[in-house]
C-alpha atoms as a PDB file:
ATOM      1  CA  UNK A   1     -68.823  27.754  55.966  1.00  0.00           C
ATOM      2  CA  UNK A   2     -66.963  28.670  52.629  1.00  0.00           C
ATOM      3  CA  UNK A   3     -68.815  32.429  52.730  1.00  0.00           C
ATOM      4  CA  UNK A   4     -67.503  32.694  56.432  1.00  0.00           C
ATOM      5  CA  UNK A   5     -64.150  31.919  56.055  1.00  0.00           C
ATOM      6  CA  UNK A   6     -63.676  34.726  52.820  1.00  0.00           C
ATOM      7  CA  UNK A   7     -65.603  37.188  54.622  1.00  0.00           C
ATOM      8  CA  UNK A   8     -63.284  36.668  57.698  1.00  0.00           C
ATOM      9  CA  UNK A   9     -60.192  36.909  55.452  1.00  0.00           C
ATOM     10  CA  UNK A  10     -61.448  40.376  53.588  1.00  0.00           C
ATOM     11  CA  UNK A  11     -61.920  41.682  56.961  1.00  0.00           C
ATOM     12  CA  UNK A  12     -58.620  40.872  58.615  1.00  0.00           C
ATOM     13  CA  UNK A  13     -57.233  42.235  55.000  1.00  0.00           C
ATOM     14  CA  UNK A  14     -59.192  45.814  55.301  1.00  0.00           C
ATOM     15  CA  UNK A  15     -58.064  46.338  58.448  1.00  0.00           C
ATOM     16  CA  UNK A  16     -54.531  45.638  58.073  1.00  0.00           C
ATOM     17  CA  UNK A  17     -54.343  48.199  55.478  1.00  0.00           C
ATOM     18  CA  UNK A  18     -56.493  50.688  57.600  1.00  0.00           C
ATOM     19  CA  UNK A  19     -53.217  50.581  60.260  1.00  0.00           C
ATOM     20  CA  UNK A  20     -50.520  50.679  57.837  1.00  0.00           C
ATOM     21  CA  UNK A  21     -51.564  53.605  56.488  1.00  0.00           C
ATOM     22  CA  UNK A  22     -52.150  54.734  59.802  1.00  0.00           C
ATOM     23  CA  UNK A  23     -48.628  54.461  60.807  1.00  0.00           C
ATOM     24  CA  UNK A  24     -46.444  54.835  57.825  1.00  0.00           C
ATOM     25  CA  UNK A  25     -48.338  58.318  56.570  1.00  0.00           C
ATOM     26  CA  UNK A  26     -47.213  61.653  58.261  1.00  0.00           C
ATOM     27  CA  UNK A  27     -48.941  64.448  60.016  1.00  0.00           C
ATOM     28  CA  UNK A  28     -48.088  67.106  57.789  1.00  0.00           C
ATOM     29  CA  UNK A  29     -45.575  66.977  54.811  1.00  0.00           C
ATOM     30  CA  UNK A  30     -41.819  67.878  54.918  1.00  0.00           C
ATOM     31  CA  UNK A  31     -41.058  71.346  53.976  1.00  0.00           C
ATOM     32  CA  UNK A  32     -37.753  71.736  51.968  1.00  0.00           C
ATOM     33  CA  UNK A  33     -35.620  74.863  52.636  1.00  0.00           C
ATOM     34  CA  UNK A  34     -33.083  75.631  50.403  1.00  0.00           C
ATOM     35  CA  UNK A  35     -29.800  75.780  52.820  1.00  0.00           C
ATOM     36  CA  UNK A  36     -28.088  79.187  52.923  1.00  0.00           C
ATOM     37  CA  UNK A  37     -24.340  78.318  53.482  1.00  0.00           C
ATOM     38  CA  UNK A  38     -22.355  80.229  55.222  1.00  0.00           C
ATOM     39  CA  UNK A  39     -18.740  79.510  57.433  1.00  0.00           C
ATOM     40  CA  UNK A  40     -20.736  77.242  59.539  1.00  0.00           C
ATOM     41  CA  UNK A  41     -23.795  75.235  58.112  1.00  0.00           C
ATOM     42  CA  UNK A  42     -26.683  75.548  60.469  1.00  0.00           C
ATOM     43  CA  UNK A  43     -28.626  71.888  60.177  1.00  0.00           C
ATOM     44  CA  UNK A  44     -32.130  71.852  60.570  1.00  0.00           C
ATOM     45  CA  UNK A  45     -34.022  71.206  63.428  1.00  0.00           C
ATOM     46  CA  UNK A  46     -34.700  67.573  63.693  1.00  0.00           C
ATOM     47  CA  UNK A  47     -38.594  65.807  62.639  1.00  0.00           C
ATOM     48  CA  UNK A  48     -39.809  63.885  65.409  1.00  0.00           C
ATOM     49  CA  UNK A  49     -42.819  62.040  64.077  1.00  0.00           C
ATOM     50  CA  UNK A  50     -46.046  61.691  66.348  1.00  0.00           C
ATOM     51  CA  UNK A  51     -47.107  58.880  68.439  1.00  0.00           C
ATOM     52  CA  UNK A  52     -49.749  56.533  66.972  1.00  0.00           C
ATOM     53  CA  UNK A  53     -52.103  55.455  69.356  1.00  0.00           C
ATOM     54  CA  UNK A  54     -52.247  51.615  69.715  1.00  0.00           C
ATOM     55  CA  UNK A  55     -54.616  49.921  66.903  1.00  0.00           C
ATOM     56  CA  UNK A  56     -58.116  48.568  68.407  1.00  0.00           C
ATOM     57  CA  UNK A  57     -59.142  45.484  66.970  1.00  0.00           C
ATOM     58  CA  UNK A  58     -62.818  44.539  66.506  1.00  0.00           C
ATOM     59  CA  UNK A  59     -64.057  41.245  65.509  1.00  0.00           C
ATOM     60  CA  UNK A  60     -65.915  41.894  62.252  1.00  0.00           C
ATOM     61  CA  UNK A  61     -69.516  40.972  62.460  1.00  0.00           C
ATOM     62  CA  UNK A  62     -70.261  38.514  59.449  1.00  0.00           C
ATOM     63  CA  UNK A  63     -73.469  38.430  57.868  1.00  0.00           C
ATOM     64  CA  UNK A  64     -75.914  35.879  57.667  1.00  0.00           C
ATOM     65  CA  UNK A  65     -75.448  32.915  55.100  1.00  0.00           C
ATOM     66  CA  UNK A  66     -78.483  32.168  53.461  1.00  0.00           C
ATOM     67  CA  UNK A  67     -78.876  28.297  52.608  1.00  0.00           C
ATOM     68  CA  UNK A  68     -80.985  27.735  49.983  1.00  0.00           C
ATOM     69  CA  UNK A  69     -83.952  25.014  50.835  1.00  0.00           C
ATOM     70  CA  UNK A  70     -83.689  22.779  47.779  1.00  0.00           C
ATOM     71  CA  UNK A  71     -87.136  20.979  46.755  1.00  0.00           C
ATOM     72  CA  UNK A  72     -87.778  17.261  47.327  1.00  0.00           C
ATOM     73  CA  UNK A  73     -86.878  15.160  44.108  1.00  0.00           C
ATOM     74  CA  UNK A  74     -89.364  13.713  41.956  1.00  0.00           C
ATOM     75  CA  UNK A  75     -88.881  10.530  40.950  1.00  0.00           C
ATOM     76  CA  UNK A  76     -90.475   9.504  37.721  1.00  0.00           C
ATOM     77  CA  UNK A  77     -91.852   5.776  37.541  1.00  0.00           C
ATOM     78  CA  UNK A  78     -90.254   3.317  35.737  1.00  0.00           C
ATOM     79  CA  UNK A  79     -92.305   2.356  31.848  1.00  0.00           C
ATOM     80  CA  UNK A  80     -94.571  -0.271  31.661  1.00  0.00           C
ATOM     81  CA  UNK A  81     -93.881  -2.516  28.842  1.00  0.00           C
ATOM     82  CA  UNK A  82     -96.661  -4.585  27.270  1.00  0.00           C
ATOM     83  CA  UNK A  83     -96.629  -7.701  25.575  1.00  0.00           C
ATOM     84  CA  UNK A  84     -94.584  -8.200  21.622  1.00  0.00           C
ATOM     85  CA  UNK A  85     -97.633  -9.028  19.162  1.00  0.00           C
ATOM     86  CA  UNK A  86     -98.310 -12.291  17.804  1.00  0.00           C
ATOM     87  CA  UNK A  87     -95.965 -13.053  14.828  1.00  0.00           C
ATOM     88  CA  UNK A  88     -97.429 -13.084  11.544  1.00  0.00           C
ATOM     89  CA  UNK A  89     -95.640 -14.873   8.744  1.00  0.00           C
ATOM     90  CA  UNK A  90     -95.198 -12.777   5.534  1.00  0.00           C
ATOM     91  CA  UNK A  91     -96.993 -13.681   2.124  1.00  0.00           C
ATOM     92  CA  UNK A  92     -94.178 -15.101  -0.481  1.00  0.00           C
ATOM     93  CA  UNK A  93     -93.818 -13.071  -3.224  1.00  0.00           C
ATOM     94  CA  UNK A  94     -94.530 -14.504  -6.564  1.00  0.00           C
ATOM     95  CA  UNK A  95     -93.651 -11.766  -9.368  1.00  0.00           C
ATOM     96  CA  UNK A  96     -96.333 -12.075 -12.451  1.00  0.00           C
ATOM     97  CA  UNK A  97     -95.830 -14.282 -15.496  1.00  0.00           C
ATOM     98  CA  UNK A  98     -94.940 -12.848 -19.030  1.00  0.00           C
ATOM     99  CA  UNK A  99     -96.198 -13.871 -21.782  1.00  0.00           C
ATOM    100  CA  UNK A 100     -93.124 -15.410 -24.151  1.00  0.00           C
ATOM    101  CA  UNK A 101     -92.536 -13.803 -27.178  1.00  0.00           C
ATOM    102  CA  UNK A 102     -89.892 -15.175 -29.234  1.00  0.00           C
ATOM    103  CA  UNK A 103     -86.746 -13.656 -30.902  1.00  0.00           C
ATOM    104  CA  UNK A 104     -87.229 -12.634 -34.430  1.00  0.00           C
ATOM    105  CA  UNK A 105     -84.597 -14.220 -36.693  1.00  0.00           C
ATOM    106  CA  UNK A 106     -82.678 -12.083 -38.730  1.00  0.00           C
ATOM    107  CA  UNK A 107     -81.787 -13.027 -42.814  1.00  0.00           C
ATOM    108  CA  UNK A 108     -79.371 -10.349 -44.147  1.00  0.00           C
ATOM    109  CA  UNK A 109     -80.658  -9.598 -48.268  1.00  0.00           C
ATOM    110  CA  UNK A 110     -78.594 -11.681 -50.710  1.00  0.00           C
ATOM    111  CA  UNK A 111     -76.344  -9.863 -53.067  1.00  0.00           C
ATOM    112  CA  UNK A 112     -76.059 -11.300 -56.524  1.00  0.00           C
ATOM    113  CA  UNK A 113     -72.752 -12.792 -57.669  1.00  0.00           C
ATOM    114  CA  UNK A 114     -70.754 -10.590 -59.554  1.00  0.00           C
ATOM    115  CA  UNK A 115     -67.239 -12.024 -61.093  1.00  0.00           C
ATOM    116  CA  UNK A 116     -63.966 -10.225 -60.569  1.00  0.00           C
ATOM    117  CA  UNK A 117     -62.476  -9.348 -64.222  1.00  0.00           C
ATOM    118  CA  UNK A 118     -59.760 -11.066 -65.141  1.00  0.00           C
ATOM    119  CA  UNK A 119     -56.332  -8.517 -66.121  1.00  0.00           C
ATOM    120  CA  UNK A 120     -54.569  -9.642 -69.438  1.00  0.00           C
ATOM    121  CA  UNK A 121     -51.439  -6.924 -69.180  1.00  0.00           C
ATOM    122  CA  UNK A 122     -50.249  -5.946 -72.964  1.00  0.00           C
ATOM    123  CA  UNK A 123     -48.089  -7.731 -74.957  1.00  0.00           C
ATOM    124  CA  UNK A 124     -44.976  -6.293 -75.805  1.00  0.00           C
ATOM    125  CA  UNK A 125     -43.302  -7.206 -79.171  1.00  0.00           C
ATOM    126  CA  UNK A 126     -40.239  -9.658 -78.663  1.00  0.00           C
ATOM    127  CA  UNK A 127     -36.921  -7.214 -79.596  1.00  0.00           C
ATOM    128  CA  UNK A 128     -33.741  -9.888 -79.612  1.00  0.00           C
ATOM    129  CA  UNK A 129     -30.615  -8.293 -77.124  1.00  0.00           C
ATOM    130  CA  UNK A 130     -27.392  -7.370 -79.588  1.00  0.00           C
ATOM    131  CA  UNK A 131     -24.759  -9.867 -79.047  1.00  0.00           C
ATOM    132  CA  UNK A 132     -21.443  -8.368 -78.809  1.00  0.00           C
ATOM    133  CA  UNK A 133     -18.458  -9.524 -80.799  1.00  0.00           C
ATOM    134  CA  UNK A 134     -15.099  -7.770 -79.578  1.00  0.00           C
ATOM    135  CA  UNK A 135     -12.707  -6.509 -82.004  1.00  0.00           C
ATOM    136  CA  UNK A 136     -10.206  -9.300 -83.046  1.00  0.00           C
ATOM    137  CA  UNK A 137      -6.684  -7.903 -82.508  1.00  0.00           C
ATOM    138  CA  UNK A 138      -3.478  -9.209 -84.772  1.00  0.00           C
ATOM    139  CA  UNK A 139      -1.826 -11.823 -83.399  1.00  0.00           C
ATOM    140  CA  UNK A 140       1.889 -10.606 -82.610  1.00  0.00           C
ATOM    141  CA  UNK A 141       4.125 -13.172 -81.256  1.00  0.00           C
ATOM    142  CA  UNK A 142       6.615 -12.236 -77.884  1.00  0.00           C
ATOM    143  CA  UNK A 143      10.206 -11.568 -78.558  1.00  0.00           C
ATOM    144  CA  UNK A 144      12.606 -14.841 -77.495  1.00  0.00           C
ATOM    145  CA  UNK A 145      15.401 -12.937 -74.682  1.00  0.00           C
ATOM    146  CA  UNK A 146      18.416 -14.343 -75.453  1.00  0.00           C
ATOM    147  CA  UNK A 147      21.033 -12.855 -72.606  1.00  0.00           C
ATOM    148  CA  UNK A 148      24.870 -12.204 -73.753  1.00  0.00           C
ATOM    149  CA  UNK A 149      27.429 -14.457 -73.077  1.00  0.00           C
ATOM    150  CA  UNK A 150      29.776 -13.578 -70.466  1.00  0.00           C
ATOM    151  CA  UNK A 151      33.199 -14.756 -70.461  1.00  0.00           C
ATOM    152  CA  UNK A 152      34.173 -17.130 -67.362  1.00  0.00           C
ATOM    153  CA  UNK A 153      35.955 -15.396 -64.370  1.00  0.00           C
ATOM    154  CA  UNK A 154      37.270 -17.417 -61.690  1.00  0.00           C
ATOM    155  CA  UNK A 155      36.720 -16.017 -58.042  1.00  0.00           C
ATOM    156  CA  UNK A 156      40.207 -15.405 -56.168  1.00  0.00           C
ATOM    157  CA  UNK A 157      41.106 -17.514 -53.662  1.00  0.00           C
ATOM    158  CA  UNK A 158      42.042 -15.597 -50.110  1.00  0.00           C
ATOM    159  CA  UNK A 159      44.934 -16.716 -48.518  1.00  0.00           C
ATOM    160  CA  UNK A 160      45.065 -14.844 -45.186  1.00  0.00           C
ATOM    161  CA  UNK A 161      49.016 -13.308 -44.688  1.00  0.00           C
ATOM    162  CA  UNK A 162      51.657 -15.248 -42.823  1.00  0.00           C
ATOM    163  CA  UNK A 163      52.538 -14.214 -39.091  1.00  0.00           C
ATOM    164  CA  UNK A 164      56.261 -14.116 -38.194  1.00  0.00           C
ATOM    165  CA  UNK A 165      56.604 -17.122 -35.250  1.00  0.00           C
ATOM    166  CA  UNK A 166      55.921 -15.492 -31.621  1.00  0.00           C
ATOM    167  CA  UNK A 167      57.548 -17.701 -29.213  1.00  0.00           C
ATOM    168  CA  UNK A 168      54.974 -18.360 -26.255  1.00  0.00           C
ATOM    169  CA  UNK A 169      56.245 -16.182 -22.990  1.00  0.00           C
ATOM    170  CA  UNK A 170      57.297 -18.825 -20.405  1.00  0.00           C
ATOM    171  CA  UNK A 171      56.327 -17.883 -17.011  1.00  0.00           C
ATOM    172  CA  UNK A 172      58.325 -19.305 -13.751  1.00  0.00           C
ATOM    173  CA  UNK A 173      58.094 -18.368 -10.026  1.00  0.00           C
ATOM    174  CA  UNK A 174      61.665 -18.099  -8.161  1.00  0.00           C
ATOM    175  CA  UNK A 175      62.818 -17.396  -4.008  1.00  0.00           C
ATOM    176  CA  UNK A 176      65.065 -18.223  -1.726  1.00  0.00           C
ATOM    177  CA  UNK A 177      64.816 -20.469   1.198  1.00  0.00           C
ATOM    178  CA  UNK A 178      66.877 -20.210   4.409  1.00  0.00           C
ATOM    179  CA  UNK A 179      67.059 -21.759   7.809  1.00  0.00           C
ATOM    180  CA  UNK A 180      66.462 -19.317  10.975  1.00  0.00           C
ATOM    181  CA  UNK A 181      67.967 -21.079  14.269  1.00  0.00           C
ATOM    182  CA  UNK A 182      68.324 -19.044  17.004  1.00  0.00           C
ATOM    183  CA  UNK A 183      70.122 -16.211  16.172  1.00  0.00           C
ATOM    184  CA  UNK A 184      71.848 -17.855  13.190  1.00  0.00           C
ATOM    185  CA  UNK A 185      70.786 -17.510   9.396  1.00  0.00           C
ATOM    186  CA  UNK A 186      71.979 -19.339   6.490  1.00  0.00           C
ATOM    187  CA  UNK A 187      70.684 -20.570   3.278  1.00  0.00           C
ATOM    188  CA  UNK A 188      69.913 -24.336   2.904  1.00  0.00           C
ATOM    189  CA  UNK A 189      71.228 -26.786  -0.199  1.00  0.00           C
ATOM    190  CA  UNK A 190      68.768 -28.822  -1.679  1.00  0.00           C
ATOM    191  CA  UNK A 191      65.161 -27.453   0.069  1.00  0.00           C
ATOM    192  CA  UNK A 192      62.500 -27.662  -1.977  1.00  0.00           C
ATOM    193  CA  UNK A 193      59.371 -25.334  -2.659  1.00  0.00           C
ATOM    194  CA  UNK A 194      55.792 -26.374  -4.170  1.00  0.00           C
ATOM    195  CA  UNK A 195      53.329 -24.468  -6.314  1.00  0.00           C
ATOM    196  CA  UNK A 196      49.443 -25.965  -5.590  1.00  0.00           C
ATOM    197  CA  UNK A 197      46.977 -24.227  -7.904  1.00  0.00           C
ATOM    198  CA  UNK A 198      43.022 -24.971  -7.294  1.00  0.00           C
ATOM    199  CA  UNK A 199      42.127 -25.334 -11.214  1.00  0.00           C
ATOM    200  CA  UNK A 200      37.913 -25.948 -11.363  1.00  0.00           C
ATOM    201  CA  UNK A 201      37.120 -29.016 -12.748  1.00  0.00           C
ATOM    202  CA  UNK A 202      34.348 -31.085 -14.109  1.00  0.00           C
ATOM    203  CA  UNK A 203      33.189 -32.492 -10.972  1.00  0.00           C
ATOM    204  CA  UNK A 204      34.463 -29.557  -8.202  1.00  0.00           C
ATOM    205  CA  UNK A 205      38.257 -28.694  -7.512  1.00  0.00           C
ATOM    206  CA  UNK A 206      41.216 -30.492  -8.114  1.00  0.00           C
ATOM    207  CA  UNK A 207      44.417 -29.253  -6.980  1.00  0.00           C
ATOM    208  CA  UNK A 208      47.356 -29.024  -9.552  1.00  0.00           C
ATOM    209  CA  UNK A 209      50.646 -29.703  -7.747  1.00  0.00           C
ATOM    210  CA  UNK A 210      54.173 -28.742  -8.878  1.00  0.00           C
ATOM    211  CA  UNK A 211      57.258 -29.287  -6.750  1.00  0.00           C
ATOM    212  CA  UNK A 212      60.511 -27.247  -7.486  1.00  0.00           C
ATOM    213  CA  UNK A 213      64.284 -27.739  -8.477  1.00  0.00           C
ATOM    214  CA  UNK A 214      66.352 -28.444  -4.881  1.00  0.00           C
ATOM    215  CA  UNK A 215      68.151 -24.833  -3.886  1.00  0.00           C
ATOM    216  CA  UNK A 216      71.678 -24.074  -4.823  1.00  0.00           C
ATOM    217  CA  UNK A 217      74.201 -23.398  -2.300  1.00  0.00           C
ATOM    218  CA  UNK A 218      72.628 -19.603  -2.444  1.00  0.00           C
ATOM    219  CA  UNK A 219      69.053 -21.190  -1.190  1.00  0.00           C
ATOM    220  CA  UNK A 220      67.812 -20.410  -4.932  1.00  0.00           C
ATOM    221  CA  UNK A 221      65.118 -22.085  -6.097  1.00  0.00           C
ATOM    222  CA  UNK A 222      63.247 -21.363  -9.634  1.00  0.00           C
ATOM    223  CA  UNK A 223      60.034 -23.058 -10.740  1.00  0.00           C
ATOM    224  CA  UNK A 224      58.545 -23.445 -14.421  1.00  0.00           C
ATOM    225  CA  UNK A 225      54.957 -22.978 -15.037  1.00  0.00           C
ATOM    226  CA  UNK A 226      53.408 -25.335 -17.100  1.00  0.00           C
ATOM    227  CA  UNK A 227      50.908 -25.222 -19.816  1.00  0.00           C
ATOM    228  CA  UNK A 228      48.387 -27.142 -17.598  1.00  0.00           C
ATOM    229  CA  UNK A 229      47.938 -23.869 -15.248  1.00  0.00           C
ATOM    230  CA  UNK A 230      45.833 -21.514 -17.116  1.00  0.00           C
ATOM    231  CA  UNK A 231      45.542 -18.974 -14.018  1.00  0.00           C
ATOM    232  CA  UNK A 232      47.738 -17.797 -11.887  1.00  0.00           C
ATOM    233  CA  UNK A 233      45.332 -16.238  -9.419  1.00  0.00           C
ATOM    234  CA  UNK A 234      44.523 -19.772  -8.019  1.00  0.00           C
ATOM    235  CA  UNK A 235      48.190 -20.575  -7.103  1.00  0.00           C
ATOM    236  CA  UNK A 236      49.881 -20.476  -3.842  1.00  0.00           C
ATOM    237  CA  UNK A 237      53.827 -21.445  -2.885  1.00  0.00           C
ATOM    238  CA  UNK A 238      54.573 -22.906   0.354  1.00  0.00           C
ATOM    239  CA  UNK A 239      57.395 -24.235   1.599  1.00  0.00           C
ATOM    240  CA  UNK A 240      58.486 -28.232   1.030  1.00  0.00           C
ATOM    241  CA  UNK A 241      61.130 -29.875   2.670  1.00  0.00           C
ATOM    242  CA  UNK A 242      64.521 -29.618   3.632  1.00  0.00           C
ATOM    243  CA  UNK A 243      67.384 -31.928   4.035  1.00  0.00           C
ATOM    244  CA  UNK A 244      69.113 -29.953   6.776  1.00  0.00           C
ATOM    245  CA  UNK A 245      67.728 -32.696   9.991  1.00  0.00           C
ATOM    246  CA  UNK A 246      68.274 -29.858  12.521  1.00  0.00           C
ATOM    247  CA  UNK A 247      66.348 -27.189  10.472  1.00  0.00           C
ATOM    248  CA  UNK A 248      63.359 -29.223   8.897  1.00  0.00           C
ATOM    249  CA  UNK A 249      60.380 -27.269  10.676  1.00  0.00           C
ATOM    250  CA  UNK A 250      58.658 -24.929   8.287  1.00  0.00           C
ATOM    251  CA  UNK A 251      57.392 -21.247   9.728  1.00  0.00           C
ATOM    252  CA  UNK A 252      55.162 -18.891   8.160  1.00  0.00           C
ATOM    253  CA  UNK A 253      57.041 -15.944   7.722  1.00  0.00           C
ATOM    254  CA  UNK A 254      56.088 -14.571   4.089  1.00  0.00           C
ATOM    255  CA  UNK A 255      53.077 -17.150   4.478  1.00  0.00           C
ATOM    256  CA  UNK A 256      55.572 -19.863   3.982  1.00  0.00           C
ATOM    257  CA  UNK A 257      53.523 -22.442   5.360  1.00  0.00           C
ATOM    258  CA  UNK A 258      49.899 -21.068   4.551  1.00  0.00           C
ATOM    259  CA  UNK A 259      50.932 -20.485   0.973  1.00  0.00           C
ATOM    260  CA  UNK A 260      51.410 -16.836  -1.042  1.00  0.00           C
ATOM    261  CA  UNK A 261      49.041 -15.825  -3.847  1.00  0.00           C
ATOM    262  CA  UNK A 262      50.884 -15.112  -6.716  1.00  0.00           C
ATOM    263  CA  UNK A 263      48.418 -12.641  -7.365  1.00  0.00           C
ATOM    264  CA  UNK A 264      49.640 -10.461  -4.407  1.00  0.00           C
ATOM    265  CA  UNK A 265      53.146 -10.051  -6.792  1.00  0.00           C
ATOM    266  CA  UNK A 266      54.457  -8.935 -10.244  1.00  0.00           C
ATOM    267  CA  UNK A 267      56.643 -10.101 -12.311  1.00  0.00           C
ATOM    268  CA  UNK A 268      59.838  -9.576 -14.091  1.00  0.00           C
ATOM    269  CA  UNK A 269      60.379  -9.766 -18.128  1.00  0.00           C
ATOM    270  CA  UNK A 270      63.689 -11.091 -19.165  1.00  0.00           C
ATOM    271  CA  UNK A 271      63.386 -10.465 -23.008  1.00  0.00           C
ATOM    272  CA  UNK A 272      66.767 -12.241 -23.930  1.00  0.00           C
ATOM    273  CA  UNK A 273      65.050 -15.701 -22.258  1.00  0.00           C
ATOM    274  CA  UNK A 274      61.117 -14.822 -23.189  1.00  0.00           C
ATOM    275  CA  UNK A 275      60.519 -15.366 -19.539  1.00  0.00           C
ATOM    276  CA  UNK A 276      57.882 -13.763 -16.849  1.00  0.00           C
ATOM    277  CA  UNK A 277      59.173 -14.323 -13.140  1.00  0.00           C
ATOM    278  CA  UNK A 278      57.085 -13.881 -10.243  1.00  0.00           C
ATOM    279  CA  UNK A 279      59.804 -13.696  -7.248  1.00  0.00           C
ATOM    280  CA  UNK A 280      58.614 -14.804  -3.589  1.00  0.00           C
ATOM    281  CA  UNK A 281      59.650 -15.309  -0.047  1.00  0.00           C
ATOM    282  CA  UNK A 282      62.236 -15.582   1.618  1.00  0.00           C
ATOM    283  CA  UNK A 283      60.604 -18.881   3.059  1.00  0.00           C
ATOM    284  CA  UNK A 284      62.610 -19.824   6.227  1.00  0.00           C
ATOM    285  CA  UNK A 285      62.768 -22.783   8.190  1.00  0.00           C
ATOM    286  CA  UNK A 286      63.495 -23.504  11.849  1.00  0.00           C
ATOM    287  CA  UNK A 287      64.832 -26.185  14.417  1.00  0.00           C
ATOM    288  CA  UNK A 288      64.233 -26.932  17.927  1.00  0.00           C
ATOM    289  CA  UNK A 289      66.741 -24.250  19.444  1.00  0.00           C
ATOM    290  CA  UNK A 290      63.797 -21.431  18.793  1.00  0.00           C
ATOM    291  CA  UNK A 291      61.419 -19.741  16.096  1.00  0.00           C
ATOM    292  CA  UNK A 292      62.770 -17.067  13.860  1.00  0.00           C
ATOM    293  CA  UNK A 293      61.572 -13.999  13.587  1.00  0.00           C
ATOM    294  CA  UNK A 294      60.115 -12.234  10.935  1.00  0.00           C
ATOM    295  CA  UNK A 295      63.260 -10.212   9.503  1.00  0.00           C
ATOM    296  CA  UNK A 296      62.276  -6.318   8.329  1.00  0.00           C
ATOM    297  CA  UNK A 297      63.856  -5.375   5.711  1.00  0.00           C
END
């Protein structure tokens, strides 16, 4: 069936190629003319290619496949198989007996004794070492240094030079206090002033307290400073009290009531008295009419 079918397919291929070389190949081959130009190009007269009659197809006669005839199959017969011999034991194998011949013993020769000589060394005659006996020098005795006598000189005694006396420069803080009431200003008699300086102690702060003269007639008051304030930065003034019963408030202007640092001011020398004064204020105080104002100046 397998010879058929590729015999079929070579046909069907032959004969396609039989046709399309029927059809596609031409009659006679295309001349080529050069063209001749001239005003008007003449084209050529057109190729009209020749009818192929219509293909005939014939079925392809096949040959004959030729089956081979195999031959029967021989089958050979199966081996006959006869019975294992008997078992025979093997013989045990004895190996044959030597005769024993013992080991001869060996004796090396003996050697006679010979003694080892005994070395004396030479004896070399005694020859004493030279004892030495260094040369014995003079005895010279050392010279006794007996130093020269200087004559006693008492050191001087310094006695530093006397400093003319320096009186110690008093210091003092001064002001005026006046009474503001309404729009009335005058200075008040007898008001008083305080100095309170925050001196470090052992244990914290203590305040120092110093309370001043009562004003003059002019409001004037002047305080000293004692030797118990060391620093002035640490001292404020601030206002007391006042006798005046209808001007006894106390006001801040000039930090009256808060208290001035007499570090904010300087201070005047007076060389005829030895004295520093640190001037403050004016403090004011007020009654119940209205509060003063602070006065520019």
């Amino acid at each position: 069936m397998a010879i058929k079918s590729t015999s079929l397919a070579i046909c069907l291929l032959f004969s396609l190629a039989t046709i399309a070389t029927a059809y596609y190949s031409p009659s006679s081959p295309p001349v080529h003319q050069s063209p001749v130009y001239t005003h008007k190009p003449t084209l050529p007269p057109p190729v009209y290619k020749p009818t192929l009659p219509t293909p005939v197809y014939t079925k392809p006669t096949l040959p004959p496949v030729y089956k081979p005839t195999l031959p029967p199959p021989v089958y050979k017969k199966s081996p006959s198989y006869s019975s294992p011999p008997s078992y025979v034991p093997k013989q045990p194998y004895s190996p044959p007996t030597k005769p024993y011949v013992p080991k001869p013993t060996y004796t090396p020769p003996t050697k006679p004794y010979v003694p080892k000589p005994t070395y004396t060394p030479p004896t070399k005659p005694y020859v004493p070492k030279p004892t030495y006996t260094p040369p014995t020098k003079p005895y010279v005795p050392k010279p006794t240094y007996t130093p020269s006598t200087k004559p006693y000189v008492p050191k001087p005694t310094y006695t530093p030079p006397t400093k003319p006396y320096v009186p110690e420069i008093l210091k003092a803080v001064d002001g005026i206090i006046l009474c503001k009431n309404g729009y009335e200003t005058y200075p008040i008699q007898g008001a008083k002033a305080k100095i309170v300086c925050s001196e470090p102690g052992s244990y914290g702060k203590k305040d120092v307290v110093i309370y001043s003269d009562p004003t003059d007639s002019k409001g004037y008051f002047q305080v000293a400073l004692t030797d118990i304030i060391k620093n002035l930065l640490h001292c404020r003034v601030k206002l007391y009290t006042s006798p005046v019963e209808s001007c006894k408030s106390p006001t801040n202007v000039n930090k009256g009531l808060t208290g001035v640092p007499l570090s904010m001011y300087g201070y005047r020398y007076h060389a005829d008295k030895n004295l520093k004064i640190v001037s403050v204020g004016p403090f004011y105080f007020t009654g119940p009419k209205s509060a003063p104002t602070t006065p520019k100046y």
